[in-house]
C-alpha atoms as a PDB file:
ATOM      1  CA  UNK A   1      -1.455 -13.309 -28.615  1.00  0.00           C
ATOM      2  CA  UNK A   2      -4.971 -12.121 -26.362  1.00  0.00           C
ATOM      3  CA  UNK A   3      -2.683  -9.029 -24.865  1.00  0.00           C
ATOM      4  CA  UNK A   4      -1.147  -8.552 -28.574  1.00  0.00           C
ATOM      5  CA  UNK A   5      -4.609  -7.950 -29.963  1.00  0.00           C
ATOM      6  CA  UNK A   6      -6.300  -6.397 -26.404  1.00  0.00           C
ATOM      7  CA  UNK A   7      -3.364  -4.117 -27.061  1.00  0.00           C
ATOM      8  CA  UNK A   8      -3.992  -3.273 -30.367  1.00  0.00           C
ATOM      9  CA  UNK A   9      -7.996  -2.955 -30.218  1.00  0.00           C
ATOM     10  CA  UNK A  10      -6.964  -0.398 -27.201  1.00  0.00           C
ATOM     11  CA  UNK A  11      -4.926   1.508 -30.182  1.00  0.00           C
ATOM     12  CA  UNK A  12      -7.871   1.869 -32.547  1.00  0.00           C
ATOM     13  CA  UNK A  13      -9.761   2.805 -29.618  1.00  0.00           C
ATOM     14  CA  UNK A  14      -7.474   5.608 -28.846  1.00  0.00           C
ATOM     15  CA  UNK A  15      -7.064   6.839 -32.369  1.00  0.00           C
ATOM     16  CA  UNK A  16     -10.824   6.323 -33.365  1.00  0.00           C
ATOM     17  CA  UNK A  17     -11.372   9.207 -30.125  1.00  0.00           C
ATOM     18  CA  UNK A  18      -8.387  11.230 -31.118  1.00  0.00           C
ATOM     19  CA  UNK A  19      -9.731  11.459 -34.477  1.00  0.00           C
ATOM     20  CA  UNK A  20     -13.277  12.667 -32.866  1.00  0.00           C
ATOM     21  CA  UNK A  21     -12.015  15.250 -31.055  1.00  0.00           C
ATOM     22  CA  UNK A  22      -9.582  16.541 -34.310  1.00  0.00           C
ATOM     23  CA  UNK A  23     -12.340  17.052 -36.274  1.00  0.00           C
ATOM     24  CA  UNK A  24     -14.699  18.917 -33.344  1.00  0.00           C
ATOM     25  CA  UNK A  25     -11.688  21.259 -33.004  1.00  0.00           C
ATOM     26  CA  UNK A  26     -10.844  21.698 -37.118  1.00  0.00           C
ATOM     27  CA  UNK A  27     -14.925  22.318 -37.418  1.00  0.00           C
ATOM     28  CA  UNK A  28     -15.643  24.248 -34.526  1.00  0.00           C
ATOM     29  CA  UNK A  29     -19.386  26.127 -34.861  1.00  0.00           C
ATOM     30  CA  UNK A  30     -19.934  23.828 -37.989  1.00  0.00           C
ATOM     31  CA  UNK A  31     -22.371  20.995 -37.510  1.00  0.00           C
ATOM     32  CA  UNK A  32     -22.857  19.939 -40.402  1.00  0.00           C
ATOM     33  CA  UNK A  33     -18.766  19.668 -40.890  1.00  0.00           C
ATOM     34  CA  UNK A  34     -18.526  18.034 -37.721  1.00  0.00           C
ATOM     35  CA  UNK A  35     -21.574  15.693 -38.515  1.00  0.00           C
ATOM     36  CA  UNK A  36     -20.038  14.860 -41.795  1.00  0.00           C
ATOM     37  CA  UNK A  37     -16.666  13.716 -40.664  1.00  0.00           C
ATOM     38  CA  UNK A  38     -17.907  12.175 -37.302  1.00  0.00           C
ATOM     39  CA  UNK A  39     -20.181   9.901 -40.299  1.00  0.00           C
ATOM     40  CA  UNK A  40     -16.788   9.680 -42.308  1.00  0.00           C
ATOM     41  CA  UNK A  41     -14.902   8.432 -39.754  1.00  0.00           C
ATOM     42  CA  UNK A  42     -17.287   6.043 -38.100  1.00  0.00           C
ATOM     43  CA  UNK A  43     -17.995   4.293 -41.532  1.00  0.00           C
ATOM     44  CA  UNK A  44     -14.293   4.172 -42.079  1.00  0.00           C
ATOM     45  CA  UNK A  45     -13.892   2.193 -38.581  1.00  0.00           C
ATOM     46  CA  UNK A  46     -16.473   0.376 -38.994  1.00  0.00           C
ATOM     47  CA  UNK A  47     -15.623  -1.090 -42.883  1.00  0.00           C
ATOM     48  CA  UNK A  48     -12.059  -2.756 -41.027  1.00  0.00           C
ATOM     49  CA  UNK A  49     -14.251  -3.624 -37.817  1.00  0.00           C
ATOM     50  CA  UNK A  50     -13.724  -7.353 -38.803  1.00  0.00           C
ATOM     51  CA  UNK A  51      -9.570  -7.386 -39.843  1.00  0.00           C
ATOM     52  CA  UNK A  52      -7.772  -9.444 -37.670  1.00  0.00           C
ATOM     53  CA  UNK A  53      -4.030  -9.437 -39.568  1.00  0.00           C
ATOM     54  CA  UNK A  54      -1.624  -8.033 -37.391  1.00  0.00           C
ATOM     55  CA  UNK A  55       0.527  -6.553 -40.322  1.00  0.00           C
ATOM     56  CA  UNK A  56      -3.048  -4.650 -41.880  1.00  0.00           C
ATOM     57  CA  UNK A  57      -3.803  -3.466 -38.456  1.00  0.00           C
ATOM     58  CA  UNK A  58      -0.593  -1.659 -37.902  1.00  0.00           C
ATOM     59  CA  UNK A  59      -0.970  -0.258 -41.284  1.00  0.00           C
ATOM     60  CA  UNK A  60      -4.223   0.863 -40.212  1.00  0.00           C
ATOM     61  CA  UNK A  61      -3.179   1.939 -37.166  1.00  0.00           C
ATOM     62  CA  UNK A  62      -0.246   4.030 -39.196  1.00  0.00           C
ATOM     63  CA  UNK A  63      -3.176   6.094 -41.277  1.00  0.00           C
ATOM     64  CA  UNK A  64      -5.290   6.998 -37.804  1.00  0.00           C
ATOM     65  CA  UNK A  65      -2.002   8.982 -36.711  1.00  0.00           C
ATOM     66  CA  UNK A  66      -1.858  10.033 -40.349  1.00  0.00           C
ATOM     67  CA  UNK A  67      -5.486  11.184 -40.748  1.00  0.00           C
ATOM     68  CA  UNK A  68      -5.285  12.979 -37.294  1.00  0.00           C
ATOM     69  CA  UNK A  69      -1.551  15.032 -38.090  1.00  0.00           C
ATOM     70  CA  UNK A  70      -3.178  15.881 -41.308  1.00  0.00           C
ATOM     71  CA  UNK A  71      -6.521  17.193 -39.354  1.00  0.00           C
ATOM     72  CA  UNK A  72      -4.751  19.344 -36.419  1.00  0.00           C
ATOM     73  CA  UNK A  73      -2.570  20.359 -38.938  1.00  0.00           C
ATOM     74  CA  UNK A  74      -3.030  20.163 -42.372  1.00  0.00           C
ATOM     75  CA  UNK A  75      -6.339  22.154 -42.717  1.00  0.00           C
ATOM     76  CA  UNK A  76      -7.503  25.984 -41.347  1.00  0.00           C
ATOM     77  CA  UNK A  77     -11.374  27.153 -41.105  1.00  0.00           C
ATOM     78  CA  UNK A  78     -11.981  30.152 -42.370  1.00  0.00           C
ATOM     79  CA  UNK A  79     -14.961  32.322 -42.096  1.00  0.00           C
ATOM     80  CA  UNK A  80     -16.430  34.619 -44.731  1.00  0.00           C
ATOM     81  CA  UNK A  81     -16.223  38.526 -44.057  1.00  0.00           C
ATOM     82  CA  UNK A  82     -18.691  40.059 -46.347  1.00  0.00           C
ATOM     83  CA  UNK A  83     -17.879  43.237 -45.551  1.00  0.00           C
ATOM     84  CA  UNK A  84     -14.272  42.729 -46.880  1.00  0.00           C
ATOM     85  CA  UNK A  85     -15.516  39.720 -49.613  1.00  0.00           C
ATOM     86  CA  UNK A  86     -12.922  37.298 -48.389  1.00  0.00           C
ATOM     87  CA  UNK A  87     -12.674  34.259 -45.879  1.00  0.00           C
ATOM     88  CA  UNK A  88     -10.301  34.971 -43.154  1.00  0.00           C
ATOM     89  CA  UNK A  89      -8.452  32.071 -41.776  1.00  0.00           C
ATOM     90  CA  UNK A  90      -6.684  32.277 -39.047  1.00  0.00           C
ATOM     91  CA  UNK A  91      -3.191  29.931 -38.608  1.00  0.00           C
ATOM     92  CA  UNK A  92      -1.910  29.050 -36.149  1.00  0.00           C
ATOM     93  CA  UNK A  93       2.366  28.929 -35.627  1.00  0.00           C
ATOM     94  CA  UNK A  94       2.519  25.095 -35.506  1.00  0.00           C
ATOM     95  CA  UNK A  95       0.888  24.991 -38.756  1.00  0.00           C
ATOM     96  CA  UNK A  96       3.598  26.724 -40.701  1.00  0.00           C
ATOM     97  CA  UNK A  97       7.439  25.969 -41.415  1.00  0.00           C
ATOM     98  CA  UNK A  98      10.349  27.747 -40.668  1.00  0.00           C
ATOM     99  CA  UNK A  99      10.408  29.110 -43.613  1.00  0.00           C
ATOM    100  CA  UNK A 100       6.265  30.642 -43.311  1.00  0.00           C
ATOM    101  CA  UNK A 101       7.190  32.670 -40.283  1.00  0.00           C
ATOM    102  CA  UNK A 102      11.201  32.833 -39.808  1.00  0.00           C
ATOM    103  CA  UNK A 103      10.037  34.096 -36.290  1.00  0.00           C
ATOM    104  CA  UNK A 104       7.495  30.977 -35.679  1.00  0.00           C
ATOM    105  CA  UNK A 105       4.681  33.642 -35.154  1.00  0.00           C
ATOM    106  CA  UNK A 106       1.104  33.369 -35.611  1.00  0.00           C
ATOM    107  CA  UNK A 107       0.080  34.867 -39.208  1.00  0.00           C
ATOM    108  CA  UNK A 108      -4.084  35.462 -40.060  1.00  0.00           C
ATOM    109  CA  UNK A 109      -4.771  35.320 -43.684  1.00  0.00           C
ATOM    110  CA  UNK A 110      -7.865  35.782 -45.511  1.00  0.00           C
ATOM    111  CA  UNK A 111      -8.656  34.019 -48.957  1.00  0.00           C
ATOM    112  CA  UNK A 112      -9.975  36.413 -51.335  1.00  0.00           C
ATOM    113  CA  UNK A 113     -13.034  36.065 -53.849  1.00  0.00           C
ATOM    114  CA  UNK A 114     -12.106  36.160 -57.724  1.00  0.00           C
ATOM    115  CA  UNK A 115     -13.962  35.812 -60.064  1.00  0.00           C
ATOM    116  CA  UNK A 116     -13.286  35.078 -64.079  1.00  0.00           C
ATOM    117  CA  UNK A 117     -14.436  36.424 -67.096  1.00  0.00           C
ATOM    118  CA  UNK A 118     -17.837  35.616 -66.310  1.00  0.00           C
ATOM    119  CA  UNK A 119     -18.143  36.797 -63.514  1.00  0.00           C
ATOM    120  CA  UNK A 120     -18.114  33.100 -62.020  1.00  0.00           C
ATOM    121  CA  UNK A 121     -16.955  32.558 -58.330  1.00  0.00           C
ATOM    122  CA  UNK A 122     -13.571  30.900 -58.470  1.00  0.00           C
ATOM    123  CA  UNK A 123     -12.969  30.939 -55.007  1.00  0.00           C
ATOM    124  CA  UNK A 124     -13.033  27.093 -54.708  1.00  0.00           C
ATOM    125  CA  UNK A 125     -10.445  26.569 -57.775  1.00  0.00           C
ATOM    126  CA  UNK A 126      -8.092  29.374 -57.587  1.00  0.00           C
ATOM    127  CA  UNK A 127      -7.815  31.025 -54.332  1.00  0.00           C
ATOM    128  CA  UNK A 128      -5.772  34.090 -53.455  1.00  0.00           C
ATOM    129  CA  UNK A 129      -4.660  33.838 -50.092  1.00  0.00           C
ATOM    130  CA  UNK A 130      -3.299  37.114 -48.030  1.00  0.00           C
ATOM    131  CA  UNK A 131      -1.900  37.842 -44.781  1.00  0.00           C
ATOM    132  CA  UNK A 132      -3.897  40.171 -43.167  1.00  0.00           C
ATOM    133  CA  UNK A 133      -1.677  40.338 -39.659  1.00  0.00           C
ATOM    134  CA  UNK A 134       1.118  38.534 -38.305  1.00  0.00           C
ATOM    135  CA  UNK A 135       1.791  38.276 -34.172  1.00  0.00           C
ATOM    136  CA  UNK A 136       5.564  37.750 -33.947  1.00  0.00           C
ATOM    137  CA  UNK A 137       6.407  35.519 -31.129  1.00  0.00           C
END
C-alpha cells in the first residue's frame, strides 16, 4: 500500500510541475497571467492536499493530464497590433485538426475588433478571427 500511495504522490508531483511549466509557456511575457494561474493551480493542489481515496486520486490525477492537454493545446496568446486594430495569434500545427490545415501547416490568425451599435468593444463576446498567413509544411 506505502509504494501504491509513494507512487501516486510522485504522480501529483509530476503533474502539479507539468502544469507549471504549461502555463509559463501558454503566458509567456505575461506576469500577471502567469501569476494568476501559478495562484490557480497551487490553491487547486492544495484544496485535495489531504484526500487519501485511491479511486478520487486517480480521478484527480485524470483532470491534471486534462487541465495540462487543454493548456498546451486548447488556448493561443495573442497580442494586440494597434496599428492593424486586431490581436494576432499565432497557432501552432498541433493545435489544429486535419481538417484546419489539410496540409498540417502552421496558420497565424489575428482576432479582429468589432464593435456594435454603440460603438461598444465586442471583442471579448463576438470575435472575428482571420488568417493572416499560413506556412505549409
Amino acid at each position: 500500500m506505502a509504494s501504491t500511495s509513494a507512487a501516486a504522490a510522485a504522480r501529483v508531483l509530476s503533474g502539479y510541475r507539468r502544469l507549471l511549466r504549461s502555463q509559463q509557456k501558454l503566458f509567456v511575457g505575461d506576469f500577471y497571467a502567469q501569476n494568476q494561474a501559478q495562484i490557480a493551480i497551487r490553491s487547486n493542489f492544495e484544496e485535495n492536499r489531504k484526500v487519501t481515496d485511491a479511486a478520487k486520486i486517480e480521478e484527480l490525477l485524470v483532470a491534471i493530464d486534462e487541465a495540462d492537454d487543454m493548456l498546451r493545446n486548447g488556448f493561443a496568446q495573442g497580442q494586440l497590433n494597434e496599428d492593424k486594430g486586431s490581436y494576432e495569434v499565432k497557432i501552432r500545427a498541433d493545435q489544429t485538426t486535419k481538417e484546419d490545415t489539410a496540409d498540417g501547416g502552421d496558420a497565424n490568425m489575428e482576432i479582429k475588433k468589432t464593435a456594435d451599435i454603440s460603438g461598444n468593444d465586442t471583442t471579448k463576446t463576438c470575435p472575428e478571427v482571420v488568417v493572416t498567413s499560413y506556412k505549409s509544411r
